[in-house]
C-alpha atoms as a PDB file:
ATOM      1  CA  UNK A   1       9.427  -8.256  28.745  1.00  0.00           C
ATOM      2  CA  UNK A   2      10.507  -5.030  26.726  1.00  0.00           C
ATOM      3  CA  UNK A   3      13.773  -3.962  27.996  1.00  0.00           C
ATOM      4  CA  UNK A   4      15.920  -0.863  27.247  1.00  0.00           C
ATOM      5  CA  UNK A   5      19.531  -0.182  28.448  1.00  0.00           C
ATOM      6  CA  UNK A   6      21.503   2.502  28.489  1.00  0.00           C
ATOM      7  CA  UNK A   7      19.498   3.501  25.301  1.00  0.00           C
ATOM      8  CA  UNK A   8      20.633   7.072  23.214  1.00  0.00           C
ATOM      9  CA  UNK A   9      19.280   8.777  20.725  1.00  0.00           C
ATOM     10  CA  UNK A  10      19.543  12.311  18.868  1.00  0.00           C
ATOM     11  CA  UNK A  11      17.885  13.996  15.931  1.00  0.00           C
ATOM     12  CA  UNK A  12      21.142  16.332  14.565  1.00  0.00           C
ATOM     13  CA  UNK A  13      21.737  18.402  17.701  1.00  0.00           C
ATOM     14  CA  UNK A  14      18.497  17.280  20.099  1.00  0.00           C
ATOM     15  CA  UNK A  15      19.448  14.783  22.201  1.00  0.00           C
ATOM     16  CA  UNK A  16      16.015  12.858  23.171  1.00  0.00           C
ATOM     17  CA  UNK A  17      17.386   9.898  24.960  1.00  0.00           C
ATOM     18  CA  UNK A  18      20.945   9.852  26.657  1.00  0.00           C
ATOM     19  CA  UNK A  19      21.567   6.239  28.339  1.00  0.00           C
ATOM     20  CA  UNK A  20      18.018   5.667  29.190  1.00  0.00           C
ATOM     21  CA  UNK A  21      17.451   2.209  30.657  1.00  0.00           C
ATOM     22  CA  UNK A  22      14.003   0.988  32.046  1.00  0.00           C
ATOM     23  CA  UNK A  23      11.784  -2.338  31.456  1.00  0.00           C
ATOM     24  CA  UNK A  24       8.025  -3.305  30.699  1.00  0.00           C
ATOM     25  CA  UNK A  25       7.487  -6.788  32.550  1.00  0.00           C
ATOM     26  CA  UNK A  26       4.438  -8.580  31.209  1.00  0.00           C
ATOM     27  CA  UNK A  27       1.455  -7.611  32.505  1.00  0.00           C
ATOM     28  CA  UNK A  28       2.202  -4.076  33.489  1.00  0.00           C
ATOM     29  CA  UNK A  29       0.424  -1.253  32.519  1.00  0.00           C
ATOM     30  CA  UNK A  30       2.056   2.000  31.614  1.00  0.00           C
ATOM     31  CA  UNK A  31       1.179   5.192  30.886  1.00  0.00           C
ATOM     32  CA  UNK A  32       4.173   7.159  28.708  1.00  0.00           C
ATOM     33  CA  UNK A  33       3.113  11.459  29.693  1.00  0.00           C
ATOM     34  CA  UNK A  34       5.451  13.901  28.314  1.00  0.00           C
ATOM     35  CA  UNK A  35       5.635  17.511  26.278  1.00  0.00           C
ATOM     36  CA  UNK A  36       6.204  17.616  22.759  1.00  0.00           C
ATOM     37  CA  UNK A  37       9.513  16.506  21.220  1.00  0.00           C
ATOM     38  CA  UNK A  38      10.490  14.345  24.689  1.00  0.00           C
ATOM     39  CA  UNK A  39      10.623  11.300  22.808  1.00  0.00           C
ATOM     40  CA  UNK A  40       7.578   9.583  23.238  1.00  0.00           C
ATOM     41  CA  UNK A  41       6.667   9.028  19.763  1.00  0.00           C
ATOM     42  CA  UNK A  42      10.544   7.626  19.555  1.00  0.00           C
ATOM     43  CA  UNK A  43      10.012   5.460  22.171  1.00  0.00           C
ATOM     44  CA  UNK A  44       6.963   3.759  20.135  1.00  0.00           C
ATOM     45  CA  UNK A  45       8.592   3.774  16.883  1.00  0.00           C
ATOM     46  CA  UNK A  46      11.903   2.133  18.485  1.00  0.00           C
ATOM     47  CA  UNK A  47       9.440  -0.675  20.405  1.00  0.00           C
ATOM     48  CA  UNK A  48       7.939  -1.492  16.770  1.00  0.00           C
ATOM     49  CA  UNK A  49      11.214  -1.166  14.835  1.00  0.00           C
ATOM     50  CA  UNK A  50      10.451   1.659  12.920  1.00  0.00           C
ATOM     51  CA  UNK A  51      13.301   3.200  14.183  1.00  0.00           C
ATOM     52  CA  UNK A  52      16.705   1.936  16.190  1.00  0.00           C
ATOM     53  CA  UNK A  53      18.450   3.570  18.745  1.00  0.00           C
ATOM     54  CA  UNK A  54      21.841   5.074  17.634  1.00  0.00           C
ATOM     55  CA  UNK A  55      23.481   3.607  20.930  1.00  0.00           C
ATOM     56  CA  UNK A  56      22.450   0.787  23.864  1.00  0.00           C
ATOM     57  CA  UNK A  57      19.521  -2.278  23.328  1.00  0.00           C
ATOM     58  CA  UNK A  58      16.611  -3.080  23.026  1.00  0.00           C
ATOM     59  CA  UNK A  59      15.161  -6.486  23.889  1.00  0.00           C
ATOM     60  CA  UNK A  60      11.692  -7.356  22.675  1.00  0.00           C
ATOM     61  CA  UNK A  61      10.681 -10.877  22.917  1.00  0.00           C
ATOM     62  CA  UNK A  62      10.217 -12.525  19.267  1.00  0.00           C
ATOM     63  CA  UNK A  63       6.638 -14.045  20.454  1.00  0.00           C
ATOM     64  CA  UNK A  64       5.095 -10.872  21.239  1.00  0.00           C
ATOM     65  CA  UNK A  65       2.698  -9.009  19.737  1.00  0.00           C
ATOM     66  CA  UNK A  66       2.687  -5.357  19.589  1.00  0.00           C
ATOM     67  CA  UNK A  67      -0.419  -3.276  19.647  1.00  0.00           C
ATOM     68  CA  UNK A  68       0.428   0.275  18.291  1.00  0.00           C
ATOM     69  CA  UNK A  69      -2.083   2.883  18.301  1.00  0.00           C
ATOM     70  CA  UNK A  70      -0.399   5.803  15.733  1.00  0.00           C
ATOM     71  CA  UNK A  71      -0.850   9.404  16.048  1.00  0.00           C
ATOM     72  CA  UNK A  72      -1.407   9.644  12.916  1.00  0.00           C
ATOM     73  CA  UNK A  73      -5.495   9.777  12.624  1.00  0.00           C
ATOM     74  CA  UNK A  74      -5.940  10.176   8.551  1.00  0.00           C
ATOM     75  CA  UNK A  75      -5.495   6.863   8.861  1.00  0.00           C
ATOM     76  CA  UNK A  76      -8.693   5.707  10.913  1.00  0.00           C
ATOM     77  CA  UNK A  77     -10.899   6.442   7.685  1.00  0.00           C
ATOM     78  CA  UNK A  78     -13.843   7.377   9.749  1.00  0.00           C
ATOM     79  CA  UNK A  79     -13.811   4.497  11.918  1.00  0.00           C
ATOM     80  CA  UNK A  80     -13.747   5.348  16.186  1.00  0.00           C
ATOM     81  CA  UNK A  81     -10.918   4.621  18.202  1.00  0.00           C
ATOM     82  CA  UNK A  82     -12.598   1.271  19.466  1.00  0.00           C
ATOM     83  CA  UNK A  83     -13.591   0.353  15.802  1.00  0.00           C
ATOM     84  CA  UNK A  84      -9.379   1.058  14.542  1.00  0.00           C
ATOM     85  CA  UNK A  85      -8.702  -0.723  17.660  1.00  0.00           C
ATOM     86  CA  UNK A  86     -10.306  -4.292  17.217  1.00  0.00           C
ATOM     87  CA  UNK A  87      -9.873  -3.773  13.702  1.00  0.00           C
ATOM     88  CA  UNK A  88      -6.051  -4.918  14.684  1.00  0.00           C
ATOM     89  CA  UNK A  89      -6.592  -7.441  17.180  1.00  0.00           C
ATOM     90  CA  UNK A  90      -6.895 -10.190  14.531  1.00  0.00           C
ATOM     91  CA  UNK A  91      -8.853 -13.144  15.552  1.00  0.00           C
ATOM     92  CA  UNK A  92      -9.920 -11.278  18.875  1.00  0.00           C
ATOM     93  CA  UNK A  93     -11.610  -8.729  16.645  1.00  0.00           C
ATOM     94  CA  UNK A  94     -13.207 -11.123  13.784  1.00  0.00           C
ATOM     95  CA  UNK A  95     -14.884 -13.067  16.939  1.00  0.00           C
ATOM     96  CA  UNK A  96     -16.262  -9.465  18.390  1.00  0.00           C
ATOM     97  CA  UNK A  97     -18.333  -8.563  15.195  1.00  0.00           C
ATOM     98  CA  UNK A  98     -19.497 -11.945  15.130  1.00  0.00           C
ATOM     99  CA  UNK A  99     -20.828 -11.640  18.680  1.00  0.00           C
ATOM    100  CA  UNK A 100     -22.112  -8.326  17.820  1.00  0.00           C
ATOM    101  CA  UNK A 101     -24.295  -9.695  14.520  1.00  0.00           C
ATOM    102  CA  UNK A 102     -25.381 -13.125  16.361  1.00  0.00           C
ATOM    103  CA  UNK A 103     -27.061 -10.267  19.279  1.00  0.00           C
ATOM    104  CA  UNK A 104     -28.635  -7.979  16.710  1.00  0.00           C
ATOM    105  CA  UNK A 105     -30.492 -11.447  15.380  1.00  0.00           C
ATOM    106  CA  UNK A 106     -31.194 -12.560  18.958  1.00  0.00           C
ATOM    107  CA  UNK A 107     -32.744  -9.160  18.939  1.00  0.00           C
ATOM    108  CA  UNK A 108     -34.727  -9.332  15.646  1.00  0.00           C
ATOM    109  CA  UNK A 109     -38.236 -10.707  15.752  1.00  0.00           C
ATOM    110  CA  UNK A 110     -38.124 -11.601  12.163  1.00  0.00           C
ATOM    111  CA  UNK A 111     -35.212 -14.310  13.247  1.00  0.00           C
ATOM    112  CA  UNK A 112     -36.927 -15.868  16.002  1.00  0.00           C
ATOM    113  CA  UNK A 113     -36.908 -19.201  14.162  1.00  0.00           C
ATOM    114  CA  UNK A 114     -33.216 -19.271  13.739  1.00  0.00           C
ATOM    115  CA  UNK A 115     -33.143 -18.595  17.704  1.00  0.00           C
ATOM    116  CA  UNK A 116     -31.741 -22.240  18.541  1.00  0.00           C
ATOM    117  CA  UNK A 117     -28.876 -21.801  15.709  1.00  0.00           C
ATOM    118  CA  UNK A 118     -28.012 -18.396  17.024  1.00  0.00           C
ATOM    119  CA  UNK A 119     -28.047 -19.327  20.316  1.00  0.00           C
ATOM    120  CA  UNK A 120     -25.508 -22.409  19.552  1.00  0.00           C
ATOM    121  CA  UNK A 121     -23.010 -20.276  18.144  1.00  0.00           C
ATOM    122  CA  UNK A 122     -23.238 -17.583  20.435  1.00  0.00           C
ATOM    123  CA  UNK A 123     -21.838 -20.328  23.143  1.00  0.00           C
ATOM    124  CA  UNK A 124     -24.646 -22.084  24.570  1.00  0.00           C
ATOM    125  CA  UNK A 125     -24.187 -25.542  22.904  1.00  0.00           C
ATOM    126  CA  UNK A 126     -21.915 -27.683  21.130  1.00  0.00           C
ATOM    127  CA  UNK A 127     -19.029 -25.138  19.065  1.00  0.00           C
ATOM    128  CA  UNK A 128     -20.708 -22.273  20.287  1.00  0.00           C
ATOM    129  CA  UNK A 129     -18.335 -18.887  20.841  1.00  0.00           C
ATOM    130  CA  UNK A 130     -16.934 -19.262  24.353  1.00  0.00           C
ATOM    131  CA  UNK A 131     -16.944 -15.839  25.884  1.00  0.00           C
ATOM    132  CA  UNK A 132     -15.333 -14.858  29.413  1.00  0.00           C
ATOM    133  CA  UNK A 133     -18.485 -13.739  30.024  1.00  0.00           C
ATOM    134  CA  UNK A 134     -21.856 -15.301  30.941  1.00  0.00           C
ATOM    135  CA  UNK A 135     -24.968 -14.718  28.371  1.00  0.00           C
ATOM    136  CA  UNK A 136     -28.660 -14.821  29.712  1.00  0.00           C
ATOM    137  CA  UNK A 137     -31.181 -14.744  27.277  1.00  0.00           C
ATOM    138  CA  UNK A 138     -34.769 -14.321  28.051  1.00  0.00           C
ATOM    139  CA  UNK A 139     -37.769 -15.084  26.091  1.00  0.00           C
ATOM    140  CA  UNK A 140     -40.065 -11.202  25.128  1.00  0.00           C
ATOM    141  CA  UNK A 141     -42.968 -10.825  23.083  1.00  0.00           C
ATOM    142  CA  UNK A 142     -45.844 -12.140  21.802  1.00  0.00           C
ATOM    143  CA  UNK A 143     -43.024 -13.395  19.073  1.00  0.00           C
ATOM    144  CA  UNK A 144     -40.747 -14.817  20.868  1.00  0.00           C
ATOM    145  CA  UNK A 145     -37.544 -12.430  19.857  1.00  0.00           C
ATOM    146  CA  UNK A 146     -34.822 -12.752  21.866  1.00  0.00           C
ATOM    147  CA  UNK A 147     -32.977 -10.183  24.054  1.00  0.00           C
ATOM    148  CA  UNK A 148     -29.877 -10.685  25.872  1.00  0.00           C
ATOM    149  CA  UNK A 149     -28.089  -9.150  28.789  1.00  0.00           C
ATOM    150  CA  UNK A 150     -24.378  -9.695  29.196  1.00  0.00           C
ATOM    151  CA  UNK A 151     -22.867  -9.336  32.540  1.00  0.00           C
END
């Protein structure tokens, strides 16, 4: 749980927050819609501690993990928002481009003898990558390469 109360701050004259209390509970989903210079960006950089408020508090849990998506986009180099994304979900995104490279051999006919390998790590055996979703594979071509379907 995130939790703000009676939270205040100003930037030399502009006041952006005056005793603004509210609270995220876990597993809520918010959306944050204002115009420029309403303190959304503020809000952010207070939840990550790049900034403190100059009056109130704010309680973040020590355990929790923040995931931050800055405005600022030089710092994407190139990559989509769904690329920057997983790029900073750790673990979480290391096992995506695994799963992606174990498909693209299911998919190549060249790799059709490393099928049974592939196959075990991509969760269908002993160690394999356990997914929360299920993985047919189906046998296509005279060579045997696989192609998957995830639903």
């Amino acid at each position: 749980m995130i939790s703000f109360a009676n939270i205040s701050k100003q930037y030399g004259h502009q006041l952006v927050f005056v005793n603004a209390s509210f609270q995220l509970n876990p597993g809520e989903k918010v959306g944050l819609v204002g115009p420029n210079g309403s303190g959304k960006t503020t809000l952010f950089r207070m939840i990550t501690g790049e900034e403190s408020p100059d009056e109130g508090e704010l309680t973040i849990p020590k355990r929790l993990t923040i995931g931050y998506f800055r405005q600022d986009v030089e710092e994407m180099r190139g990559r989509s928002v769904l690329d920057e994304a997983i790029a900073g979900s750790g673990r979480a995104g290391e096992l995506h481009h695994e799963l992606e490279a174990l498909q693209r051999d299911m998919e190549d006919p060249d790799k059709a003898d490393q099928l049974d390998r592939v196959l075990e790590r991509f969760g269908r055996g002993p160690g394999g990558i356990r997914t929360p979703r299920r993985l047919h594979a189906r046998s296509t071509g005279a060579r045997g390469a696989a192609r998957t379907r995830i639903r």
